[in-house]
C-alpha atoms as a PDB file:
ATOM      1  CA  UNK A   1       0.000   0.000   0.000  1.00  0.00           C
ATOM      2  CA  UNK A   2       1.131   3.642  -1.001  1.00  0.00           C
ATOM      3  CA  UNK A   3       0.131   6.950  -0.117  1.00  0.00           C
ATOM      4  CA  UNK A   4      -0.105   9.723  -3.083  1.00  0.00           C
ATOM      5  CA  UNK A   5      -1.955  12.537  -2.443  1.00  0.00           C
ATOM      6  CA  UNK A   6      -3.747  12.445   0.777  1.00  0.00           C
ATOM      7  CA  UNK A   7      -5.004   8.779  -0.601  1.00  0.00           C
ATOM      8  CA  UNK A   8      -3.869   5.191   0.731  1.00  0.00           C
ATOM      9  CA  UNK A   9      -4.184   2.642  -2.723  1.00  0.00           C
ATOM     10  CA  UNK A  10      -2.819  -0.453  -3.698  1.00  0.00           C
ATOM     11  CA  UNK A  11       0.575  -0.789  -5.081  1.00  0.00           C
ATOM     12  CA  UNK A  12       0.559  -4.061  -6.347  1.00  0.00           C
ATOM     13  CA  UNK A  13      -1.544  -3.930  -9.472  1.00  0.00           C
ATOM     14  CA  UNK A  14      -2.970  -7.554  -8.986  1.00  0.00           C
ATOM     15  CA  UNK A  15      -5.449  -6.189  -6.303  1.00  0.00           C
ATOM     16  CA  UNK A  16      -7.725  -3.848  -7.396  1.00  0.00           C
ATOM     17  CA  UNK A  17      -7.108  -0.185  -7.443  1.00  0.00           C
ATOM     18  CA  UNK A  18      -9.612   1.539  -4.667  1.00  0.00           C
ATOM     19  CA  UNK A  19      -9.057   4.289  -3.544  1.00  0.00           C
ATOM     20  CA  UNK A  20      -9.970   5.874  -0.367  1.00  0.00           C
ATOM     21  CA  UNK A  21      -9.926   9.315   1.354  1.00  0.00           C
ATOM     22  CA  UNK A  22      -8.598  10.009   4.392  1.00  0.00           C
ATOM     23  CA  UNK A  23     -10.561  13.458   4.828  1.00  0.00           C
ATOM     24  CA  UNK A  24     -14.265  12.411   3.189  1.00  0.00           C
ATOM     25  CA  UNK A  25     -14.370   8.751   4.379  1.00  0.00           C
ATOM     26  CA  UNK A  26     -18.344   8.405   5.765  1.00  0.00           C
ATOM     27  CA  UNK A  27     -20.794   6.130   5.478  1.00  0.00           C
ATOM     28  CA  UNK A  28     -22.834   8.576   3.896  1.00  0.00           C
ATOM     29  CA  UNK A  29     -21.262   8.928  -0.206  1.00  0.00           C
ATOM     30  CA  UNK A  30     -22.784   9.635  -3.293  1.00  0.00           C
ATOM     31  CA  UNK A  31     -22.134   7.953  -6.323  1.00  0.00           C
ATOM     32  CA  UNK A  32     -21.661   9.424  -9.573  1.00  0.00           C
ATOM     33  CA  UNK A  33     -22.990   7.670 -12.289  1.00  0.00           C
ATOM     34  CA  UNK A  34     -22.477   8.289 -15.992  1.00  0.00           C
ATOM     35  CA  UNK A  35     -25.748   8.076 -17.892  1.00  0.00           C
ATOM     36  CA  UNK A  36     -24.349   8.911 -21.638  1.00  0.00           C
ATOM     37  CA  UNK A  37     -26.158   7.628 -24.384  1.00  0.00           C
ATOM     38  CA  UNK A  38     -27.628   5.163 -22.098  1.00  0.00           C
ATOM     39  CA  UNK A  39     -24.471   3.922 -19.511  1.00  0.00           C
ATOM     40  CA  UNK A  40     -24.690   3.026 -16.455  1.00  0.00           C
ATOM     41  CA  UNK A  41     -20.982   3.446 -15.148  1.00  0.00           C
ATOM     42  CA  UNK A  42     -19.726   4.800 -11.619  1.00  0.00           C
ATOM     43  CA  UNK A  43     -17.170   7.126 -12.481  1.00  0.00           C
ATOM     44  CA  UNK A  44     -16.848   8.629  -9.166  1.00  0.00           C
ATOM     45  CA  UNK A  45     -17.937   8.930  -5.125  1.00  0.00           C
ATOM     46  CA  UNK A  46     -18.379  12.279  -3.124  1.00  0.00           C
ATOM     47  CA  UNK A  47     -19.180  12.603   0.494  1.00  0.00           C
ATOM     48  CA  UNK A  48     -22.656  14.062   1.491  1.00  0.00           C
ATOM     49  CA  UNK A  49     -21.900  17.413   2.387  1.00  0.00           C
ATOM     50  CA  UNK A  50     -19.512  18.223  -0.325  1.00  0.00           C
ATOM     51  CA  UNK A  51     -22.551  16.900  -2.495  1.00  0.00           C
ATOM     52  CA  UNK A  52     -24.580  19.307  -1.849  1.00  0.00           C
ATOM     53  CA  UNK A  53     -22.266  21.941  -2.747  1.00  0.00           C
ATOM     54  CA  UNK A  54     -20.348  20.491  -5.819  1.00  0.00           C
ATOM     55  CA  UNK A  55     -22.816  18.436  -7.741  1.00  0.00           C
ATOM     56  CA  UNK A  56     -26.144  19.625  -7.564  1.00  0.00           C
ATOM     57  CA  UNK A  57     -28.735  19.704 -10.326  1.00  0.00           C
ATOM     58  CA  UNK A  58     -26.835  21.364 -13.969  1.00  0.00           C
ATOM     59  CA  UNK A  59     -23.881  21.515 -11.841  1.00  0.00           C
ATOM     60  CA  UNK A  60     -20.409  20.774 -14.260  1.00  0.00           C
ATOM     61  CA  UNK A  61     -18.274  18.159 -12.414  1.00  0.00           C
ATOM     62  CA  UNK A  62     -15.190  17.689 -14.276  1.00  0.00           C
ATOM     63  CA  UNK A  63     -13.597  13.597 -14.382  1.00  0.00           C
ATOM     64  CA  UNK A  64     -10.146  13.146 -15.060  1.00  0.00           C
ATOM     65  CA  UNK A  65     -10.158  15.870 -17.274  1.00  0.00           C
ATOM     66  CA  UNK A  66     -13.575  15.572 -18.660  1.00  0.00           C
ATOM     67  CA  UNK A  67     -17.035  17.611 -18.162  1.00  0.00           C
ATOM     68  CA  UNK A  68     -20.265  16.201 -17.136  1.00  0.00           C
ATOM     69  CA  UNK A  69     -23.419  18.035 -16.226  1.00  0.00           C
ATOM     70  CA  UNK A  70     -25.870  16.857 -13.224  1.00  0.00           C
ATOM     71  CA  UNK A  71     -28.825  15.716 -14.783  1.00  0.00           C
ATOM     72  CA  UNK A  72     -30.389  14.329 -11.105  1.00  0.00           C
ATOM     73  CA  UNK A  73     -28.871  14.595  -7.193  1.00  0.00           C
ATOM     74  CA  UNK A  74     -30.766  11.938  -6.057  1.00  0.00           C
ATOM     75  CA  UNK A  75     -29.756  12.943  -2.189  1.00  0.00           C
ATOM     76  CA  UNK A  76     -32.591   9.446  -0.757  1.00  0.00           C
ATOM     77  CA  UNK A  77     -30.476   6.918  -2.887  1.00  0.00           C
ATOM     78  CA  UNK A  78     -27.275   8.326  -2.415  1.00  0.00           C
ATOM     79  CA  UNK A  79     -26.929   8.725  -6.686  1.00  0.00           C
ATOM     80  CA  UNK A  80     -25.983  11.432  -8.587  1.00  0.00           C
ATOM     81  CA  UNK A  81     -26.803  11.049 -12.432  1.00  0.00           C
ATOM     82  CA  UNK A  82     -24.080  12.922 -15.114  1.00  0.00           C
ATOM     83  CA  UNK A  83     -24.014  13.211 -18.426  1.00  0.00           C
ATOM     84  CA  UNK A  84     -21.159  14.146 -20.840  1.00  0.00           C
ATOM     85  CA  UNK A  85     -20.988  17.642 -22.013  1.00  0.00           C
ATOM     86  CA  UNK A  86     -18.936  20.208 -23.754  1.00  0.00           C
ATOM     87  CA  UNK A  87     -19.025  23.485 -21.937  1.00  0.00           C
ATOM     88  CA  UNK A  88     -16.954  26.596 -22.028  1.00  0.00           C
ATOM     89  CA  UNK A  89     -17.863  27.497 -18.233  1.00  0.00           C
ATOM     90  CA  UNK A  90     -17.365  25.504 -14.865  1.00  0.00           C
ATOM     91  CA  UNK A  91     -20.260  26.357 -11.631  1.00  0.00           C
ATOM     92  CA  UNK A  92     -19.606  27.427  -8.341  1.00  0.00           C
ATOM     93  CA  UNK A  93     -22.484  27.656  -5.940  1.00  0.00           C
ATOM     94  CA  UNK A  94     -22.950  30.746  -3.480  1.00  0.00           C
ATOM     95  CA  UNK A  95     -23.130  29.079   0.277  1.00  0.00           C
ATOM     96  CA  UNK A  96     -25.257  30.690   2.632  1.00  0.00           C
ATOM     97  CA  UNK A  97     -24.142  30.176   6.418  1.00  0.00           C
ATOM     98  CA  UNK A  98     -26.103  30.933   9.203  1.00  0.00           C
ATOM     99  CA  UNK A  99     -24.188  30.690  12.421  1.00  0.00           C
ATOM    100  CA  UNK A 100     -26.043  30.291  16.192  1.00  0.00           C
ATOM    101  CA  UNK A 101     -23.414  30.864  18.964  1.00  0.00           C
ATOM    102  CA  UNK A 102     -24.399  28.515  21.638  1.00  0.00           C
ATOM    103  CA  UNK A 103     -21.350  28.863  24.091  1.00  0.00           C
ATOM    104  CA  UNK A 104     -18.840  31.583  25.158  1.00  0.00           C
ATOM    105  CA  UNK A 105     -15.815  30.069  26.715  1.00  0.00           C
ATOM    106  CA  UNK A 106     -13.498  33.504  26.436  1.00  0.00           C
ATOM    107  CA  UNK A 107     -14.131  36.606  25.649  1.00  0.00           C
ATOM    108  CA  UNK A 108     -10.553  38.892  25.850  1.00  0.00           C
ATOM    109  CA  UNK A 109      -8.346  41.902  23.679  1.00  0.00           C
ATOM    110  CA  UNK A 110      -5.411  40.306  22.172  1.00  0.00           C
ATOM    111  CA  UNK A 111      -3.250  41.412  18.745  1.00  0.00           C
ATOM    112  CA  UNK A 112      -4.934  44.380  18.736  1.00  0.00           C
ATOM    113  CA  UNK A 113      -8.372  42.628  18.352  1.00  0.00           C
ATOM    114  CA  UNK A 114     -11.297  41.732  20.152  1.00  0.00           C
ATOM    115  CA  UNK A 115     -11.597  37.533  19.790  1.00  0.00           C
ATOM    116  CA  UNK A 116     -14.016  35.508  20.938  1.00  0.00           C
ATOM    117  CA  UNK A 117     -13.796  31.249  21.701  1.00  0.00           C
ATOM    118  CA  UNK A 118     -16.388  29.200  21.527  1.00  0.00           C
ATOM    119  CA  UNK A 119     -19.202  26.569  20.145  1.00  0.00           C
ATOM    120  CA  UNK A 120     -21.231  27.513  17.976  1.00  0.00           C
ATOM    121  CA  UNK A 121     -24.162  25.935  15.439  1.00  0.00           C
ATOM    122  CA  UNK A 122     -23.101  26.133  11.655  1.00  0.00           C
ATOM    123  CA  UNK A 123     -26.017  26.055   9.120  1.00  0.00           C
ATOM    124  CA  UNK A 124     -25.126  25.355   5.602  1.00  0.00           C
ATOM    125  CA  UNK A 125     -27.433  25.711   2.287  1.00  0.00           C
ATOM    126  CA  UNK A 126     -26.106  26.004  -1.290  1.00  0.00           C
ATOM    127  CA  UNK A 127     -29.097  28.774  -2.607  1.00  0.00           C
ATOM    128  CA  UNK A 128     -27.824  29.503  -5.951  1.00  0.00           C
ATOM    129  CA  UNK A 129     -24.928  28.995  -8.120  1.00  0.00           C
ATOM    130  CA  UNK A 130     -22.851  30.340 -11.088  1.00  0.00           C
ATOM    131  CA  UNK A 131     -21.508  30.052 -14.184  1.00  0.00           C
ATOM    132  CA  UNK A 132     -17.926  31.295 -14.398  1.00  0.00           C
ATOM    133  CA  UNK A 133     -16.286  31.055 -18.094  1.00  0.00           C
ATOM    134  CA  UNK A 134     -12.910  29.403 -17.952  1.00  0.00           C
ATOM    135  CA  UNK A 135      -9.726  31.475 -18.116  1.00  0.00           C
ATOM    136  CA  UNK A 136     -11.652  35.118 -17.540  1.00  0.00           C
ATOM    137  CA  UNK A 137     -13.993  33.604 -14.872  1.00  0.00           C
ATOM    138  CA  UNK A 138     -16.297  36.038 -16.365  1.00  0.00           C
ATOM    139  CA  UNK A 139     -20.295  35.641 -14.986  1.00  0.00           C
ATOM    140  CA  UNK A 140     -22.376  34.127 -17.614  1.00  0.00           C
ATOM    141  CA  UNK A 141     -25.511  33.152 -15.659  1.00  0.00           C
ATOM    142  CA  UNK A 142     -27.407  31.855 -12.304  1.00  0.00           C
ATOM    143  CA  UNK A 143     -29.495  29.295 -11.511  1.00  0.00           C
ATOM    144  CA  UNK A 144     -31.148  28.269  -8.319  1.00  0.00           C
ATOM    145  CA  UNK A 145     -30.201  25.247  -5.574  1.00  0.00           C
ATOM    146  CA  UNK A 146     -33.130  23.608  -3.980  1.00  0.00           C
ATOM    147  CA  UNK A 147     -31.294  21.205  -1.506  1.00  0.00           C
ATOM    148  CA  UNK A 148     -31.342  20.800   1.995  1.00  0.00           C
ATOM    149  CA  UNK A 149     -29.319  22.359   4.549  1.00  0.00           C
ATOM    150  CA  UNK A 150     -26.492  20.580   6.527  1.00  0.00           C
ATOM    151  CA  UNK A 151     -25.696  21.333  10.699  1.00  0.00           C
ATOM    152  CA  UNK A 152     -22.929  20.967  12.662  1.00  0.00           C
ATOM    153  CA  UNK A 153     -21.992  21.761  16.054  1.00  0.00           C
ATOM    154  CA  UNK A 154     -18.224  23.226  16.305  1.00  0.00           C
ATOM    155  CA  UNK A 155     -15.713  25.100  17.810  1.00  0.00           C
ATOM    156  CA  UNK A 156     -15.491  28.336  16.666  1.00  0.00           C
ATOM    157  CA  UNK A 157     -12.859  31.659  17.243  1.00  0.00           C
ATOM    158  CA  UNK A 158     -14.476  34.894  16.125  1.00  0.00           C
ATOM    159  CA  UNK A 159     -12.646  38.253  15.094  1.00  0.00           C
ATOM    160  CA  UNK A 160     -14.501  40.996  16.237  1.00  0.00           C
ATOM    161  CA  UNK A 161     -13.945  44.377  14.815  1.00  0.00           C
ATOM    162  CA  UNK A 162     -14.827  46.337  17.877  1.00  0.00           C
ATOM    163  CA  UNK A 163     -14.042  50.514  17.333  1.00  0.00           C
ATOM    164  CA  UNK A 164     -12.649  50.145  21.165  1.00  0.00           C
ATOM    165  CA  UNK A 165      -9.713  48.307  19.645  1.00  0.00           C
ATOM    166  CA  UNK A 166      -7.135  48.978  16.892  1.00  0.00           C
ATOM    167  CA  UNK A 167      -7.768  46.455  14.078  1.00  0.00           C
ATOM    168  CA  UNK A 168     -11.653  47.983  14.753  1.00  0.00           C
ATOM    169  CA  UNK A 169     -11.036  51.727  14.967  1.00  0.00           C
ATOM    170  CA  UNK A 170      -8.855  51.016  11.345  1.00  0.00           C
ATOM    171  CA  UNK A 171     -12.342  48.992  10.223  1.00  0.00           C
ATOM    172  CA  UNK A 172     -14.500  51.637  10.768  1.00  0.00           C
ATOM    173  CA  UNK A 173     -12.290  54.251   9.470  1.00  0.00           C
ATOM    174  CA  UNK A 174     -13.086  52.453   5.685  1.00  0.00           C
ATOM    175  CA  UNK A 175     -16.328  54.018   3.748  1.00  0.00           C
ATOM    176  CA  UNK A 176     -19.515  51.748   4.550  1.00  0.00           C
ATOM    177  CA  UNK A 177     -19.219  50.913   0.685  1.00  0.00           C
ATOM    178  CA  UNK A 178     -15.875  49.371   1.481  1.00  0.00           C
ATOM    179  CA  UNK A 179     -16.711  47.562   4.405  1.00  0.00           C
ATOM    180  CA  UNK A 180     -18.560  44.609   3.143  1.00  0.00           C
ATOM    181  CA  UNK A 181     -15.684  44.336   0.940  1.00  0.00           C
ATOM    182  CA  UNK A 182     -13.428  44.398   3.139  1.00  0.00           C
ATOM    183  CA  UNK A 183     -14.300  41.957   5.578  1.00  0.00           C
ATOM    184  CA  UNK A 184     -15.524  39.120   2.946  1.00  0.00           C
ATOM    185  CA  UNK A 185     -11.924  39.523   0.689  1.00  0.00           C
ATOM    186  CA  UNK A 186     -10.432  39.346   4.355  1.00  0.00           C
ATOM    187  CA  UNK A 187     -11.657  36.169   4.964  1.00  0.00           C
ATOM    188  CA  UNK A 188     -11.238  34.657   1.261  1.00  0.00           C
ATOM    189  CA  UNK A 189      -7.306  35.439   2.383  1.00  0.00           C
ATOM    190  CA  UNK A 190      -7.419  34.143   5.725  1.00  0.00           C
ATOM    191  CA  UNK A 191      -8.770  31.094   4.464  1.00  0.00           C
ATOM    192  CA  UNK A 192      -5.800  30.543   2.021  1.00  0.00           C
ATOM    193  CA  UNK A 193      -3.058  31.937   4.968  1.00  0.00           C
ATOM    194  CA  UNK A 194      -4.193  30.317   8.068  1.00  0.00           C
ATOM    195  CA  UNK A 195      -3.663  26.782   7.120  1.00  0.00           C
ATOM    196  CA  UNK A 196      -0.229  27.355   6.558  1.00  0.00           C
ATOM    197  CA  UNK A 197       0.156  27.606   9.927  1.00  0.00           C
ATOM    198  CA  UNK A 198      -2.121  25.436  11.175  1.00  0.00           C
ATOM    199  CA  UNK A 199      -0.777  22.796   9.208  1.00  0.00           C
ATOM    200  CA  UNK A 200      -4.112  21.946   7.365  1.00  0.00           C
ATOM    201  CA  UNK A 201      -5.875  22.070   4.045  1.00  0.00           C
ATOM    202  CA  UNK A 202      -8.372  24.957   3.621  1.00  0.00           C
ATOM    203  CA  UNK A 203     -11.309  23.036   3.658  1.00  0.00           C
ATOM    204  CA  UNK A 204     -10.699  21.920   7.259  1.00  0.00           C
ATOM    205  CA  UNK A 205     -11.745  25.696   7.873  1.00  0.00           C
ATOM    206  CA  UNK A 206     -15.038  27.582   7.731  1.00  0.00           C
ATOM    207  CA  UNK A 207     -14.965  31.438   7.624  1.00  0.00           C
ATOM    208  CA  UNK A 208     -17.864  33.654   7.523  1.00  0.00           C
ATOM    209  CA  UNK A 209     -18.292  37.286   7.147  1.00  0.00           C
ATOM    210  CA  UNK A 210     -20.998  39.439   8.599  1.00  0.00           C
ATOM    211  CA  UNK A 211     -20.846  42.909   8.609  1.00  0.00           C
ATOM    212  CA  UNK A 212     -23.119  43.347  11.504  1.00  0.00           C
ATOM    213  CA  UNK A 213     -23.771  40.478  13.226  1.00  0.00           C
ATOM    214  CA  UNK A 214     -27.164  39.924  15.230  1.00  0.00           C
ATOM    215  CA  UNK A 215     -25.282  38.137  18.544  1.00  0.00           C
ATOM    216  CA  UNK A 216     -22.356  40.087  19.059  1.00  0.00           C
ATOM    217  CA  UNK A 217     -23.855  44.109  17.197  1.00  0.00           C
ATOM    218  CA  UNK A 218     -20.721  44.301  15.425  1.00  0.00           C
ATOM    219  CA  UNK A 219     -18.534  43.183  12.265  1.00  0.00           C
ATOM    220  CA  UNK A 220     -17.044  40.225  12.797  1.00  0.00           C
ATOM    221  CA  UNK A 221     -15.197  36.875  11.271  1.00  0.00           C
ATOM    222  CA  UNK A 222     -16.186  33.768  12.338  1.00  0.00           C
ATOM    223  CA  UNK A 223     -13.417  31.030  11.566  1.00  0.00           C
ATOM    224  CA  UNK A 224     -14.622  27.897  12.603  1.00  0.00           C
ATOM    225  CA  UNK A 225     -13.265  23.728  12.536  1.00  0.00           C
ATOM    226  CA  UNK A 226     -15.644  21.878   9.262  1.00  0.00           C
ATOM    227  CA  UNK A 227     -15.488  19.005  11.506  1.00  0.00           C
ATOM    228  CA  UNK A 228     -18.483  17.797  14.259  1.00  0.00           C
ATOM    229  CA  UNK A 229     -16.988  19.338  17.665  1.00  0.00           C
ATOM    230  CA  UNK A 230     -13.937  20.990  16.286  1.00  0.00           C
ATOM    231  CA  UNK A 231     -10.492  19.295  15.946  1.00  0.00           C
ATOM    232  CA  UNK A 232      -8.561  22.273  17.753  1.00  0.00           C
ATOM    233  CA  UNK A 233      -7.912  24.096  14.198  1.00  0.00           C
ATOM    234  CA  UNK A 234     -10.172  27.193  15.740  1.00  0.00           C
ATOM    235  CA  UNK A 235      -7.614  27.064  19.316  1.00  0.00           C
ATOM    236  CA  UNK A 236      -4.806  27.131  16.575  1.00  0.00           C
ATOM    237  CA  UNK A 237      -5.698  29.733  14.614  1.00  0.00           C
ATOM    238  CA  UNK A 238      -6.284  31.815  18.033  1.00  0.00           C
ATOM    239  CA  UNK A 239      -3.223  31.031  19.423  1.00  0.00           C
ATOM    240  CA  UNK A 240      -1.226  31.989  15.871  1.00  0.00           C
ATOM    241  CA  UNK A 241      -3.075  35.099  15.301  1.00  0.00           C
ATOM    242  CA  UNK A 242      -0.493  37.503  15.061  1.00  0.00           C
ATOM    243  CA  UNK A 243       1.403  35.605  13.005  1.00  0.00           C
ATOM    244  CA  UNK A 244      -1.800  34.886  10.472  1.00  0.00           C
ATOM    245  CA  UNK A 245      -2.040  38.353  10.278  1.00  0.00           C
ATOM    246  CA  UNK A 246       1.771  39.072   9.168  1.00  0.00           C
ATOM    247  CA  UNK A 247       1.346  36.377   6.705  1.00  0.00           C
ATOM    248  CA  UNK A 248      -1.791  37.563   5.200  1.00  0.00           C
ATOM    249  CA  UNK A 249      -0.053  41.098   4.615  1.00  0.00           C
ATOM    250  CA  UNK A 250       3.280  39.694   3.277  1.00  0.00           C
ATOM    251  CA  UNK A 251       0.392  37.580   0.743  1.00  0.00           C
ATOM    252  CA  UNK A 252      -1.133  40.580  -0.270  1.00  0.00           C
ATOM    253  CA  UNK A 253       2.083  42.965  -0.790  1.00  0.00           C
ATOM    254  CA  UNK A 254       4.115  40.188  -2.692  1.00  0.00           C
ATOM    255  CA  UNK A 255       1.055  39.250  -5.108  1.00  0.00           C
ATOM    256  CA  UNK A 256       1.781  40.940  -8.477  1.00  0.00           C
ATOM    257  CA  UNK A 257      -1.789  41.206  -9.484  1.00  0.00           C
ATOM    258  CA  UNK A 258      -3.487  44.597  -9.709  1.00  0.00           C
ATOM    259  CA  UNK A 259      -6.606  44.299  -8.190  1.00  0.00           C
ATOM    260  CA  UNK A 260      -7.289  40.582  -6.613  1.00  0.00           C
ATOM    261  CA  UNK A 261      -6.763  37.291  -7.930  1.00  0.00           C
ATOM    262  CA  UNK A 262      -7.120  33.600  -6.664  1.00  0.00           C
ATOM    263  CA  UNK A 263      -3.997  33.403  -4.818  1.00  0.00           C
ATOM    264  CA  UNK A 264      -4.636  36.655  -2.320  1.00  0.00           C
ATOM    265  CA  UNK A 265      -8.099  38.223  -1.801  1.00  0.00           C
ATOM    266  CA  UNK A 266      -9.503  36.169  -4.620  1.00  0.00           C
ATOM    267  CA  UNK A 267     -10.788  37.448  -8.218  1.00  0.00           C
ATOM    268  CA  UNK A 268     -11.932  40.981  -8.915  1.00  0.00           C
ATOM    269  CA  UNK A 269     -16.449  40.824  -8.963  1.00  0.00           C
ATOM    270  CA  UNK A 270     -18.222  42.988 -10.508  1.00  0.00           C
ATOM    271  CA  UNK A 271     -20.723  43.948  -7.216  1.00  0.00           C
ATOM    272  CA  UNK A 272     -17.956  44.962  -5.338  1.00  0.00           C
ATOM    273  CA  UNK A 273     -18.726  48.639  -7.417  1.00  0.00           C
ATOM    274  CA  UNK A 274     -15.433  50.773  -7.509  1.00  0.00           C
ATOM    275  CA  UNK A 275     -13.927  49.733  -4.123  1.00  0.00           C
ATOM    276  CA  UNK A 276     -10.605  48.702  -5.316  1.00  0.00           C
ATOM    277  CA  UNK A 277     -10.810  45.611  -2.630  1.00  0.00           C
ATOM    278  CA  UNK A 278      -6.510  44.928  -2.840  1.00  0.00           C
ATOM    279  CA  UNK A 279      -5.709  48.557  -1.767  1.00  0.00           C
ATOM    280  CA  UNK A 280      -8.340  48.330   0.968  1.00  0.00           C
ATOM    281  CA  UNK A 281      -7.470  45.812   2.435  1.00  0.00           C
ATOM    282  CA  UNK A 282      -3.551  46.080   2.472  1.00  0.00           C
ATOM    283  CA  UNK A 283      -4.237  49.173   3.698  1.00  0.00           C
ATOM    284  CA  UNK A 284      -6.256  47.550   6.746  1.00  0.00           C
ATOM    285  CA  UNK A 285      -3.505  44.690   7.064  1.00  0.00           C
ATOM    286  CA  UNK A 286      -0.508  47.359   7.195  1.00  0.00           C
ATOM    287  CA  UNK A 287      -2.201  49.258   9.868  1.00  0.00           C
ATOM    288  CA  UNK A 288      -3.485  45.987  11.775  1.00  0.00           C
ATOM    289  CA  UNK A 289       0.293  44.411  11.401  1.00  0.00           C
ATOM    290  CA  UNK A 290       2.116  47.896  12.558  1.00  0.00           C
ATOM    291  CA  UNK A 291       0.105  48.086  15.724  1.00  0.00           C
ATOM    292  CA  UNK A 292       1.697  44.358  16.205  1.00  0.00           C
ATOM    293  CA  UNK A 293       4.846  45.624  15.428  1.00  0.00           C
ATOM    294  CA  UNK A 294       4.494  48.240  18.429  1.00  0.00           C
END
C-alpha cells in the first residue's frame, strides 16, 4: 500500500485499485454515475456534504479531465446522475451560512483585536450557483439550488472588529461601501493563509463574514473547525493570530496582481462597485500588522 496525495491505494496492481480518502471517508457517499447515451458506469464517489455543494442539479463536475453536467442529485439513494458535455464554463455555488453561537468560553483583547472562543451551530445551504467562463472567470448566468441544509456543532474563534480596539477603529475608518468588501476579501485570504500555519488544508476551515452580526452588534469573522466538535484548528488559529495576520499582509504585498486574484483576496467581482478591494485591504492589514509591530 502507497500513499499519493492524501489517498492510501494499492501498489501491487494484482489487487484492485480503490481508492480511499482520508478526509471524506463516511458512510454517507454519493455515487456518480455516468448516464451517456444510455451507460450506467460509476465514475466517481463524493461525500454528502460536499454533495450538496459540488454536484447539484446542472452543476459541471469535471472527471479526469472531462465535463459532465448533473442531470439528477438523487440525495434518498445516495446517486448522482451525469451526463457528458462540452461546456466553455465551470459552476460554483454561493453558500449561505447561518451561524447560532451557543457557548462563550473567552471573551478577551489580544493582537490588537477583540476575539471571541467558543461553540457555535453552523447552518449550511447552497441557494444559488454560477456560471464562471474558464480562463476570464467572467459571470455568464445563475441558476437556483433547492437542496437541503447541513448542521454541525463546532468550535469556533471569532474576530470581532470592535471601534474600542485597533484592528476595529482602522475597520471603521473604511467608507460603509468598502466595508462589506473588506471583511468578505479578508476572509477569502485568511482562508488561504491560516492553514499554513495550522498545518491543514483549507477546507478543514469555515470562515464567515458578517458585517453586523445579530449576537455580538458588530462586524465580525467567524473562523470555525468543518469538523463535528472541532479538531482544535479554531484554538490554533487563536493562538497563531499575530502571526496569520503578518502572513496575510506579506500575501497581499508580494502578489503581483493589480486588483485581486485567486492566490490573495480572490478574483476581482463585478458587485464589489469601484472599491478597489486589494488597496483596501492592504491598507487595513498594514495598519493591523504595525500596531503588532508596536
Amino acid at each position: 500500500i502507497r500513499h499519493t496525495g492524501g489517498k492510501w491505494f494499492w501498489a501491487d496492481r494484482s489487487y484492485p485499485a480503490e481508492n480511499v480518502s482520508l478526509r471524506t471517508t463516511t458512510p454517507e457517499n454519493v455515487v456518480i454515475v455516468d448516464t451517456t447515451k444510455g451507460r450506467d458506469e460509476v465514475i466517481g464517489e463524493m461525500d454528502l456534504p460536499s454533495a450538496k455543494l459540488l454536484i447539484f442539479d446542472h452543476a459541471i463536475y469535471i472527471h479526469l479531465g472531462d465535463q459532465f453536467v448533473v442531470t439528477r442529485l438523487d440525495l434518498e439513494n445516495r446517486r448522482c446522475s451525469v451526463e457528458s458535455t462540452d461546456t466553455d464554463y465551470w459552476t460554483d455555488s454561493i453558500v449561505k451560512s447561518d451561524i447560532k453561537v451557543l457557548e462563550q468560553d473567552e471573551d478577551k483583547a489580544q493582537a490588537g483585536i477583540r476575539t471571541v472562543m467558543g461553540d457555535v451551530l453552523v447552518r449550511t445551504q447552497a441557494t444559488k450557483f454560477k456560471k464562471l467562463k474558464y480562463h476570464t472567470n467572467e459571470n455568464v448566468g445563475y441558476g437556483d439550488i433547492s437542496l437541503p441544509p447541513d448542521e454541525m456543532h463546532t468550535r469556533s474563534t471569532v474576530l470581532l472588529f470592535d471601534p474600542a480596539r485597533p484592528a476595529g477603529k482602522l475597520f471603521a475608518s473604511l467608507g460603509e461601501s468598502a466595508k462589506g468588501v473588506v471583511i468578505q476579501r479578508l476572509g477569502v485570504l485568511l482562508r488561504t493563509v491560516a492553514p499554513v500555519f495550522l498545518l491543514c488544508d483549507p477546507r478543514d476551515i469555515g470562515v464567515a463574514e458578517r458585517v453586523r452580526d445579530p449576537h455580538f452588534e458588530a462586524p465580525c469573522l467567524y473562523i470555525y473547525d468543518q469538523y463535528p466538535g472541532g479538531i482544535g484548528l479554531s484554538e490554533g488559529f487563536l493562538r497563531d493570530l499575530p502571526r496569520i495576520a503578518r502572513g496575510a499582509r506579506e500575501v497581499v504585498e508580494r502578489c503581483p496582481c493589480d486588483h485581486g486574484c485567486p492566490s490573495c483576496i480572490g478574483a476581482p467581482d463585478a458587485e464589489q462597485g469601484n472599491v478597489d478591494a486589494k488597496a483596501e485591504v492592504r491598507r487595513f492589514l498594514q495598519g493591523w500588522t504595525d500596531f503588532l509591530e508596536g
